[in-house]
N, C-alpha and C. Protein backbone atom coordinates (compact mmCIF):
# COMPACT_ATOMS: atom_id res chain seq x y z
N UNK A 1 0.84 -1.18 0.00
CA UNK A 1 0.00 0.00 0.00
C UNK A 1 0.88 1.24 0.00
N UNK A 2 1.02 2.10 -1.00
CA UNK A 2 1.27 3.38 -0.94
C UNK A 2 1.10 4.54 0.23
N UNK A 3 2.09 5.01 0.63
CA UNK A 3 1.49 6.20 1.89
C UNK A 3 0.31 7.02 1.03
N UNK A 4 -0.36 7.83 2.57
CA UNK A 4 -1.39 8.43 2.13
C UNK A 4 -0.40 9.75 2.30
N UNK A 5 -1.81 10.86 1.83
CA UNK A 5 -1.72 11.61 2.02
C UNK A 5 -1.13 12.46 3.39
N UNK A 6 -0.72 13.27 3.73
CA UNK A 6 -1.15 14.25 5.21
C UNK A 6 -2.33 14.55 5.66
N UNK A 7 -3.11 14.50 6.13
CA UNK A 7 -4.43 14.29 6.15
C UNK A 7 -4.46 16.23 5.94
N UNK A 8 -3.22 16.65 6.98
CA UNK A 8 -3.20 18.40 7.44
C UNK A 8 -2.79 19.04 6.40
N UNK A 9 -2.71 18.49 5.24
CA UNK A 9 -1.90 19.30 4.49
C UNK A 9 -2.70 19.68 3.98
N UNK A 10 -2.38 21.34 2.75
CA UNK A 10 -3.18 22.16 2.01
C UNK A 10 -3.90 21.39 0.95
N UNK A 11 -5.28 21.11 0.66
CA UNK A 11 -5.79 20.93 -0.39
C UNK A 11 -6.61 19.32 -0.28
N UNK A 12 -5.88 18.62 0.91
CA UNK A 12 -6.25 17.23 1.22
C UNK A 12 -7.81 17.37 1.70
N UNK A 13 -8.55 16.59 1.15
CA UNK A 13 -9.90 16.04 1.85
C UNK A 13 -10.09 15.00 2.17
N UNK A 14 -10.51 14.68 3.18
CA UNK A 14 -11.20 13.38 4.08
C UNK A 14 -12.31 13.16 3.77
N UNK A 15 -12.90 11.76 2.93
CA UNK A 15 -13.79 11.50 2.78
C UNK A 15 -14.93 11.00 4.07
N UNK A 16 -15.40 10.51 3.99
CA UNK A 16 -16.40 9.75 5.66
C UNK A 16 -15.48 8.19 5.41
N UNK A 17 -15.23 7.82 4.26
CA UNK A 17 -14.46 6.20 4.66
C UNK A 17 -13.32 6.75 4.97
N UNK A 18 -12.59 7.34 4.88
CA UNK A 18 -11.44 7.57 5.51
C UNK A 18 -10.91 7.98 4.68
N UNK A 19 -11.16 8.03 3.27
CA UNK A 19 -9.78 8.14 1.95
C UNK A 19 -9.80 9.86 1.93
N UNK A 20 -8.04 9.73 1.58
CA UNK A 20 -7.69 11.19 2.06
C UNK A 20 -7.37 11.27 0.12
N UNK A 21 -8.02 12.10 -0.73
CA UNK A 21 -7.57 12.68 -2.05
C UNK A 21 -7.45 14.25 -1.78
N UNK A 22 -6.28 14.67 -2.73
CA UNK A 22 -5.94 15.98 -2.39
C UNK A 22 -6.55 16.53 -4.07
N UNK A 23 -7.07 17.74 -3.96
CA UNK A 23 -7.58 18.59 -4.65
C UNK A 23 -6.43 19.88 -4.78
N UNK A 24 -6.34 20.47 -6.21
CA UNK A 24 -4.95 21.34 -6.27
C UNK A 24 -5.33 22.08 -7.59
N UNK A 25 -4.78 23.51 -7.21
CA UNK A 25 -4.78 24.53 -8.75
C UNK A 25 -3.07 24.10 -9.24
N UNK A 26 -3.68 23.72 -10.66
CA UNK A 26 -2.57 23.61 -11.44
C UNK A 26 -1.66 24.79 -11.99
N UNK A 27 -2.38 25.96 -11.75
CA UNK A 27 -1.33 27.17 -11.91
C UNK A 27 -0.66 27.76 -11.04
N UNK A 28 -0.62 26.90 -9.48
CA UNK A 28 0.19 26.81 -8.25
C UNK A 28 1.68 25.78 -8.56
N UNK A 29 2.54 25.81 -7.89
CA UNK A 29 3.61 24.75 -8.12
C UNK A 29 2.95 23.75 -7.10
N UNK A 30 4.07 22.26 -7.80
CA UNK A 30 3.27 21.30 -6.97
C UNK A 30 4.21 20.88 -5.69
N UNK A 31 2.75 20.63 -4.47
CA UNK A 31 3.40 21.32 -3.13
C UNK A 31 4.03 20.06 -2.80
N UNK A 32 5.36 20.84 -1.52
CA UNK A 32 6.19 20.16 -1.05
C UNK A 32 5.88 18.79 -0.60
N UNK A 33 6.29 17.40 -0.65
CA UNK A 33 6.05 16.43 -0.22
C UNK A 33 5.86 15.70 -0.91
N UNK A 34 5.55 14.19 -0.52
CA UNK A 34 4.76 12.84 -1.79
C UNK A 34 4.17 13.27 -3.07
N UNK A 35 4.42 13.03 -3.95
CA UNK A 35 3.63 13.34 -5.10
C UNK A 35 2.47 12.26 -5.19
N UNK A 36 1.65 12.33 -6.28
CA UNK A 36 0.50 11.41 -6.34
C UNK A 36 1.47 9.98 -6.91
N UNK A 37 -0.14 8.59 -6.38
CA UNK A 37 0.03 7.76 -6.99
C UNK A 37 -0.46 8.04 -8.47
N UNK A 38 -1.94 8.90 -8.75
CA UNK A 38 -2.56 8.84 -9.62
C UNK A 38 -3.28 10.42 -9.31
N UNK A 39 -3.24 10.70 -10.64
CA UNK A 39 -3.58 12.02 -10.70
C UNK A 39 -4.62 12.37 -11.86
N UNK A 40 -5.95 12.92 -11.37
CA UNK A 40 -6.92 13.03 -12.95
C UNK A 40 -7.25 14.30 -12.87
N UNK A 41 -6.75 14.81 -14.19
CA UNK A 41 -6.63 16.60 -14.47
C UNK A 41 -7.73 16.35 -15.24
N UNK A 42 -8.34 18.13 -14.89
CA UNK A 42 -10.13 18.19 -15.55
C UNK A 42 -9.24 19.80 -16.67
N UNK A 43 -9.39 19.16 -17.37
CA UNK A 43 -9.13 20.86 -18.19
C UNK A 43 -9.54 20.33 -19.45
N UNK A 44 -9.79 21.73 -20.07
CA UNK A 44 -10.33 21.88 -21.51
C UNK A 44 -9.28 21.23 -22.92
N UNK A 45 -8.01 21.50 -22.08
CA UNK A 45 -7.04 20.51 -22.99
C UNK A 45 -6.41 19.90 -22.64
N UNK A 46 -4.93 19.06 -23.40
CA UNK A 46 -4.96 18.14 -22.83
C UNK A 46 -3.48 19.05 -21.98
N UNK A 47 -3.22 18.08 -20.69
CA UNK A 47 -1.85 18.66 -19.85
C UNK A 47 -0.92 17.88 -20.24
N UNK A 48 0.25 18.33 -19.82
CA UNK A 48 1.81 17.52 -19.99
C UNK A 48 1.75 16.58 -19.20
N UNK A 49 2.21 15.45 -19.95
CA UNK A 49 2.65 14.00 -19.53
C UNK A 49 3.20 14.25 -17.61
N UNK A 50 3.07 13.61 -16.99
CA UNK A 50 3.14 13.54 -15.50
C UNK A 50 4.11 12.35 -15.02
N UNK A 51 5.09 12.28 -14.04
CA UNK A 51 5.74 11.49 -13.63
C UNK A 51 5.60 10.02 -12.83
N UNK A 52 3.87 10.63 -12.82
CA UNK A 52 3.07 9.28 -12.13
C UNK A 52 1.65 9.20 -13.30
N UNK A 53 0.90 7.88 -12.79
CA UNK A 53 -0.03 7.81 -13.64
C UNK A 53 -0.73 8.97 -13.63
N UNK A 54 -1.94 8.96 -14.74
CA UNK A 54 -2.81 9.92 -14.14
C UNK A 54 -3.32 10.09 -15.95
N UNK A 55 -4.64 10.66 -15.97
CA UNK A 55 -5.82 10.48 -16.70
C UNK A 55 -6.22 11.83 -17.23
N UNK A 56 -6.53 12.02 -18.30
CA UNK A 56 -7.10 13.50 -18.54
C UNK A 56 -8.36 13.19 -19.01
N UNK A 57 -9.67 14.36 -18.01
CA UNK A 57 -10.83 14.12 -18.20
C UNK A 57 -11.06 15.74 -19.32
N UNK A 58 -11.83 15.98 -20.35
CA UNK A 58 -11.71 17.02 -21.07
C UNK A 58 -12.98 17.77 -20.29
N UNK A 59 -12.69 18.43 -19.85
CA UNK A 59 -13.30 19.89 -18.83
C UNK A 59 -13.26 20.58 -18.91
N UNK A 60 -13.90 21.86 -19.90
CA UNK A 60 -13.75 23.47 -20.07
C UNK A 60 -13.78 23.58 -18.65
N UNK A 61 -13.33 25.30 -18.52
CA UNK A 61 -13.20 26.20 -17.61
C UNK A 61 -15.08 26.79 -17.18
N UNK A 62 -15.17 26.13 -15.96
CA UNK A 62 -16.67 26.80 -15.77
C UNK A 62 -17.47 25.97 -16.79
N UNK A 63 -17.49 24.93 -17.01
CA UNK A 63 -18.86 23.76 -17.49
C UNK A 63 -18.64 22.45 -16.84
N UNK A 64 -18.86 21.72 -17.87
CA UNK A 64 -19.17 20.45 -17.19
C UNK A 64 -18.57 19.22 -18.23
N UNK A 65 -18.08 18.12 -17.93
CA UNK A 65 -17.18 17.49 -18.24
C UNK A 65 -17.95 17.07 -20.11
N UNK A 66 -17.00 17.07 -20.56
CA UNK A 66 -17.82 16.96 -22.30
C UNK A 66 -18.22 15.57 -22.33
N UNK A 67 -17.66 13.96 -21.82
CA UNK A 67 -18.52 13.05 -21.89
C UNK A 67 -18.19 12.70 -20.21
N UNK A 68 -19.84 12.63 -20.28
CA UNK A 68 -20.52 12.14 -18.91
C UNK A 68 -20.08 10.92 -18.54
N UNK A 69 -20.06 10.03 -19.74
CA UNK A 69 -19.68 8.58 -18.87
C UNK A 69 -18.25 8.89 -18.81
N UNK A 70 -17.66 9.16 -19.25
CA UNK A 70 -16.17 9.11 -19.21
C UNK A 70 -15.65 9.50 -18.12
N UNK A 71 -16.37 10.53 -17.45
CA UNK A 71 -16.23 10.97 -16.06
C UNK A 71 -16.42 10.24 -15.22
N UNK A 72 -18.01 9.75 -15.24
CA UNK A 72 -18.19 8.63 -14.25
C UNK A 72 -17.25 7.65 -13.98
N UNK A 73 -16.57 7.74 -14.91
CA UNK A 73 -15.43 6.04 -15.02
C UNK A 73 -14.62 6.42 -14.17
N UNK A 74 -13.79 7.74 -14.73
CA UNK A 74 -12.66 8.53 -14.28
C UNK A 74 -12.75 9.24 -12.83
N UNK A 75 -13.92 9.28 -12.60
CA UNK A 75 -14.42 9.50 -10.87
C UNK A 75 -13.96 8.68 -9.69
N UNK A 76 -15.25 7.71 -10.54
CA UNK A 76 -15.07 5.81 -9.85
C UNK A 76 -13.54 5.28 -9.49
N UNK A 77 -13.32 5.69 -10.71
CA UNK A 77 -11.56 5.32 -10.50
C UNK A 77 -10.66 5.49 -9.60
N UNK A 78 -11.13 7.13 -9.84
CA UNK A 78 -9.67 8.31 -8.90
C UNK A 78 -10.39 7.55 -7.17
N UNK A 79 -11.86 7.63 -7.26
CA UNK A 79 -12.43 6.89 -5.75
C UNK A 79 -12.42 5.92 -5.14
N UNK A 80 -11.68 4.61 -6.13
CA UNK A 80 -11.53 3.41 -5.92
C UNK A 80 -9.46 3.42 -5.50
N UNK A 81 -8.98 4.34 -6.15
CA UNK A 81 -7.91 4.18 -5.97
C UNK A 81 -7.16 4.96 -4.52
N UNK A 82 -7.65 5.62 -4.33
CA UNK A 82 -7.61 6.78 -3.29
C UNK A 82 -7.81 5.90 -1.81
N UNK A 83 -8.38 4.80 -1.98
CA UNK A 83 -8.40 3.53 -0.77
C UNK A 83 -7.08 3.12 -0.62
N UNK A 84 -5.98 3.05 -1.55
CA UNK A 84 -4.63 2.08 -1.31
C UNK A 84 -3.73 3.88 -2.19
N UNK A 85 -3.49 4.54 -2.11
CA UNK A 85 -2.62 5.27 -2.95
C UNK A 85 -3.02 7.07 -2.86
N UNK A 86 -2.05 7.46 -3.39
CA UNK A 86 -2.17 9.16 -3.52
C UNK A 86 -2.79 9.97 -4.27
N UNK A 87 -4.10 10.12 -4.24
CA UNK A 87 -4.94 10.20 -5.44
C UNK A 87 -4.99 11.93 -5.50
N UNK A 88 -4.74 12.25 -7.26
CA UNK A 88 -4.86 14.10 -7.12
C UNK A 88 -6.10 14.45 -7.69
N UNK A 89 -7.15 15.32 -7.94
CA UNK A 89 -7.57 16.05 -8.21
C UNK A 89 -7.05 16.92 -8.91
N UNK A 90 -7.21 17.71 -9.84
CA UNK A 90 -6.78 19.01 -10.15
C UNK A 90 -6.88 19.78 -11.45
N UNK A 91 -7.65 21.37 -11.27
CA UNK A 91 -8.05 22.15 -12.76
C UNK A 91 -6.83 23.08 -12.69
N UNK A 92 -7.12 24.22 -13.31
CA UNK A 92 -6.64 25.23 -13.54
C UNK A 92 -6.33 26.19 -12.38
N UNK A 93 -7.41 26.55 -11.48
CA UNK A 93 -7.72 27.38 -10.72
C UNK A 93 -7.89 26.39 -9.02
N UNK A 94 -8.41 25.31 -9.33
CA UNK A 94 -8.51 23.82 -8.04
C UNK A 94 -9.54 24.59 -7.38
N UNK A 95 -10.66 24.89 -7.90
CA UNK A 95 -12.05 25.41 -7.55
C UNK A 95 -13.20 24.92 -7.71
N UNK A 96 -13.76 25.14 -9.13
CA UNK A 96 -15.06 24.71 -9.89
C UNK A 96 -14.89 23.40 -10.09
N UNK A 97 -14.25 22.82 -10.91
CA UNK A 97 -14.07 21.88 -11.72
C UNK A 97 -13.30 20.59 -10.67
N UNK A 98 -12.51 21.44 -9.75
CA UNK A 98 -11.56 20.44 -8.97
C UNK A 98 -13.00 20.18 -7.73
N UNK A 99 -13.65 21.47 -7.10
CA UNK A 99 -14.51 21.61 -6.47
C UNK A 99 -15.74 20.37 -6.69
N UNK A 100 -16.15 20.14 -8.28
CA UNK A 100 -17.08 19.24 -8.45
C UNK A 100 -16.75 17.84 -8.56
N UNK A 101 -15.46 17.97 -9.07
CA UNK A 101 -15.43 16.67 -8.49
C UNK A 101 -15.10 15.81 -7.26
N UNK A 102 -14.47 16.50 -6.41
CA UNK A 102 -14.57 16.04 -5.43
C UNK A 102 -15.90 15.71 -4.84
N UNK A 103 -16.84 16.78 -4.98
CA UNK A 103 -17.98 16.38 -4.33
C UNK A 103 -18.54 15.19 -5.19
N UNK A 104 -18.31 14.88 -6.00
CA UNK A 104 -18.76 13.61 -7.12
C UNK A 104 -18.18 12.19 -6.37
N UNK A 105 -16.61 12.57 -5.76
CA UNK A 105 -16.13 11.66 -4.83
C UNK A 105 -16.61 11.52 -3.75
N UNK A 106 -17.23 12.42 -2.84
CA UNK A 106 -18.04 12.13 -1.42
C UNK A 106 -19.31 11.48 -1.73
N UNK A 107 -20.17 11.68 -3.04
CA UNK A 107 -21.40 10.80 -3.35
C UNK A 107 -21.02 9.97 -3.70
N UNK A 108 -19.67 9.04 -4.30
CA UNK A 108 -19.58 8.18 -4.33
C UNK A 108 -18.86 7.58 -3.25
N UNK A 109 -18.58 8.21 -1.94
CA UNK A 109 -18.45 7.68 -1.04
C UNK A 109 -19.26 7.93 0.83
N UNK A 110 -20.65 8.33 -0.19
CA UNK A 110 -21.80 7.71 0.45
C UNK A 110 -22.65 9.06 1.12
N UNK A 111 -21.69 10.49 0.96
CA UNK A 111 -22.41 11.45 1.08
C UNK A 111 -23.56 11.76 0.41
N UNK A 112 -24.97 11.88 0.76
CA UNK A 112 -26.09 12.19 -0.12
C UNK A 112 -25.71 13.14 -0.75
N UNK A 113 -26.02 12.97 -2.48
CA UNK A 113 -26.04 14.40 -3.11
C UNK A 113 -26.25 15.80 -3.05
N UNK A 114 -26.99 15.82 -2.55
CA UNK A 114 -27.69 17.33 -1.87
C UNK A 114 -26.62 17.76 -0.98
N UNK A 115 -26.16 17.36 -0.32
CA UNK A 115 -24.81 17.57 0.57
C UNK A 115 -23.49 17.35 0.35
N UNK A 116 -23.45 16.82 -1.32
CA UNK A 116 -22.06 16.99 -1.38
C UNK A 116 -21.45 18.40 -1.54
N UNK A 117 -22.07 19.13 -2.01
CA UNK A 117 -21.58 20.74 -2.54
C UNK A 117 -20.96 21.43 -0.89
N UNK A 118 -22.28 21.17 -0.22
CA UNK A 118 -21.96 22.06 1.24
C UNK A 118 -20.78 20.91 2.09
N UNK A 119 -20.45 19.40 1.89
CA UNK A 119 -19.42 18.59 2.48
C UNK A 119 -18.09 19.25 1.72
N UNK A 120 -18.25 19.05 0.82
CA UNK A 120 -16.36 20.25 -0.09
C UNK A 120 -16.26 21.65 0.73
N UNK A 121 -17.34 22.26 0.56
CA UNK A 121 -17.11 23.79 1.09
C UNK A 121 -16.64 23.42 2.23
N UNK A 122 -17.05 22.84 3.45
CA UNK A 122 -16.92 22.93 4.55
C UNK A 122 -15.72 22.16 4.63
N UNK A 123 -14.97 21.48 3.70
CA UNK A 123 -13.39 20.62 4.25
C UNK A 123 -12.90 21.10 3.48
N UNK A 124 -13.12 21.40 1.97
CA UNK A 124 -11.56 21.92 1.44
C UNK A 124 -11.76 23.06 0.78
N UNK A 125 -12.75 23.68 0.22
CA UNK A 125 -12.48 25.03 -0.12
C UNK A 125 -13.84 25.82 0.03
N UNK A 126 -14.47 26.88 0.15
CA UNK A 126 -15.17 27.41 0.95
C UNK A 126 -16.31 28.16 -0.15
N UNK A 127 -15.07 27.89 -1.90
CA UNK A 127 -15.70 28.59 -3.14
C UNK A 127 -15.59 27.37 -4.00
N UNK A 128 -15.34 26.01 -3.31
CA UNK A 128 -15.46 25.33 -4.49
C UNK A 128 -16.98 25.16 -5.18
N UNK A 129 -16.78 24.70 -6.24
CA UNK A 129 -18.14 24.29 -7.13
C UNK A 129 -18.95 25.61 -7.48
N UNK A 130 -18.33 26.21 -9.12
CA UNK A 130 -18.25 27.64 -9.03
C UNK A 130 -19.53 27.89 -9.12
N UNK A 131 -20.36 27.38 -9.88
CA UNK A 131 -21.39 27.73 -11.11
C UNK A 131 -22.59 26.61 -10.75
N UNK A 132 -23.79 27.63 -11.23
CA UNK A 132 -25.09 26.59 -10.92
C UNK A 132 -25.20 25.57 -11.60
N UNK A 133 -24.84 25.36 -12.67
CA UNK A 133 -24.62 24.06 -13.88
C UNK A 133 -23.59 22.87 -13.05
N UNK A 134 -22.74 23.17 -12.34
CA UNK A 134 -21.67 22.44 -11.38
C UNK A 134 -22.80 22.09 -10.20
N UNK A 135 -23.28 22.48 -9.54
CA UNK A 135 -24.02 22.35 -8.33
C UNK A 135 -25.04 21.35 -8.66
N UNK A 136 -25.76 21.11 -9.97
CA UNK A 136 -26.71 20.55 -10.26
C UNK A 136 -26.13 19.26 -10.60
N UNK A 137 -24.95 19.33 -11.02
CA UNK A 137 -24.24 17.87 -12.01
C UNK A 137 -23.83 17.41 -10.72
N UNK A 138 -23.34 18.01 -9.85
CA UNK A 138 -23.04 17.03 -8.21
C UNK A 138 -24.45 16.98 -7.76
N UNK A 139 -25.80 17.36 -7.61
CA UNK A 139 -27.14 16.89 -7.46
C UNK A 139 -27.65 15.61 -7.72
N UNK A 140 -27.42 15.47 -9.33
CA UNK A 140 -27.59 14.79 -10.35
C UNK A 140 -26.65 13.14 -10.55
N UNK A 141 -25.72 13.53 -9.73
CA UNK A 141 -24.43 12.64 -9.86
C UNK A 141 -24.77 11.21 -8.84
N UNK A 142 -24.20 9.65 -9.62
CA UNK A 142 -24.84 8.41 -8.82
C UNK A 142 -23.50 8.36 -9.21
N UNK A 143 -22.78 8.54 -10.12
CA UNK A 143 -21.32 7.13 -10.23
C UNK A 143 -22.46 6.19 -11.25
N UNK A 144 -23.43 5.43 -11.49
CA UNK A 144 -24.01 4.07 -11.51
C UNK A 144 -23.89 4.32 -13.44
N UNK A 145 -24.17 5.86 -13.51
CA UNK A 145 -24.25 6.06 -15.59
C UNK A 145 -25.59 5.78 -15.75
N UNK A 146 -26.50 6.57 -14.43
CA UNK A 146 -27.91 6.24 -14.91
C UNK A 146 -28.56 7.77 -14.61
N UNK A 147 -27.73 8.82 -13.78
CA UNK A 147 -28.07 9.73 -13.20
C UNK A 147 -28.06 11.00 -13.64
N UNK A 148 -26.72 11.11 -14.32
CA UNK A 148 -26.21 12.62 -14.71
C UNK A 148 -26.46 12.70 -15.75
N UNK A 149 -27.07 13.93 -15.94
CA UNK A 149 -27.73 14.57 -17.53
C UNK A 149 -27.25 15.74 -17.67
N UNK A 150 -26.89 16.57 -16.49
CA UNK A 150 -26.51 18.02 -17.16
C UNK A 150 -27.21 18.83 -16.12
């Protein structure tokens, strides 16, 4: 098993099972310590190759991921892996986009939807999940590929 995270460190969230994934703006340097096992960048294009695994989900700035299932997969994933390993998060800004998905990770780890938006604000950022179109897709959001429409 891979070390975890710091639980204290900047950007880390604690899920309710215990899994610690860190959420991060990519136009910050990347912070002192462990790097990820696995890292899934949400941006509109694609990013530079990374020294550890890691996945690019295609995510404009302020919308919503261009294929739905692809996310779901890439969610499931970063949430399944984040149990044994160093799992990253991370947009442009590590707000909206980093913001929704995390909360996509607390409903898939058992937070009711309706409460994932206000569970992010209250552990890792206070402005994540910029936009009402974001708020609704974490509403909307099962993980199962039966839920999210937009």
């Amino acid at each position: 098993m891979a070390e975890s995270w710091d639980p204290t460190a900047t950007g880390v969230l604690r899920l309710p099972s215990g899994r610690l994934v860190r959420g991060r703006a990519l136009r910050r340097p990347l912070p002192p310590g462990p790097t990820p096992t696995f890292g899934l960048y949400l941006l509109g294009t694609e990013p530079p190759a990374r020294a550890w695994e890691s996945r690019w989900l295609r995510w404009p700035d302020f919308r919503l991921p261009a294929d739905r299932a692809q996310a779901r997969l890439l969610l499931r994933q970063a949430w399944e892996r984040a149990a044994t390993g160093r799992v990253e998060l991370a947009c442009r800004g590590g707000r909206g986009r980093t913001g929704t998905a995390l909360a996509c990770l607390a409903v898939l780890d058992g937070v009711p939807a309706e409460r994932a938006v206000a569970f992010v604000r209250e552990h890792y950022d206070p402005h994540a999940v910029e936009t009402p179109w974001q708020k609704r897709y974490v509403a909307r959001f099962s993980g199962r590929g039966d839920a999210v429409t937009g």
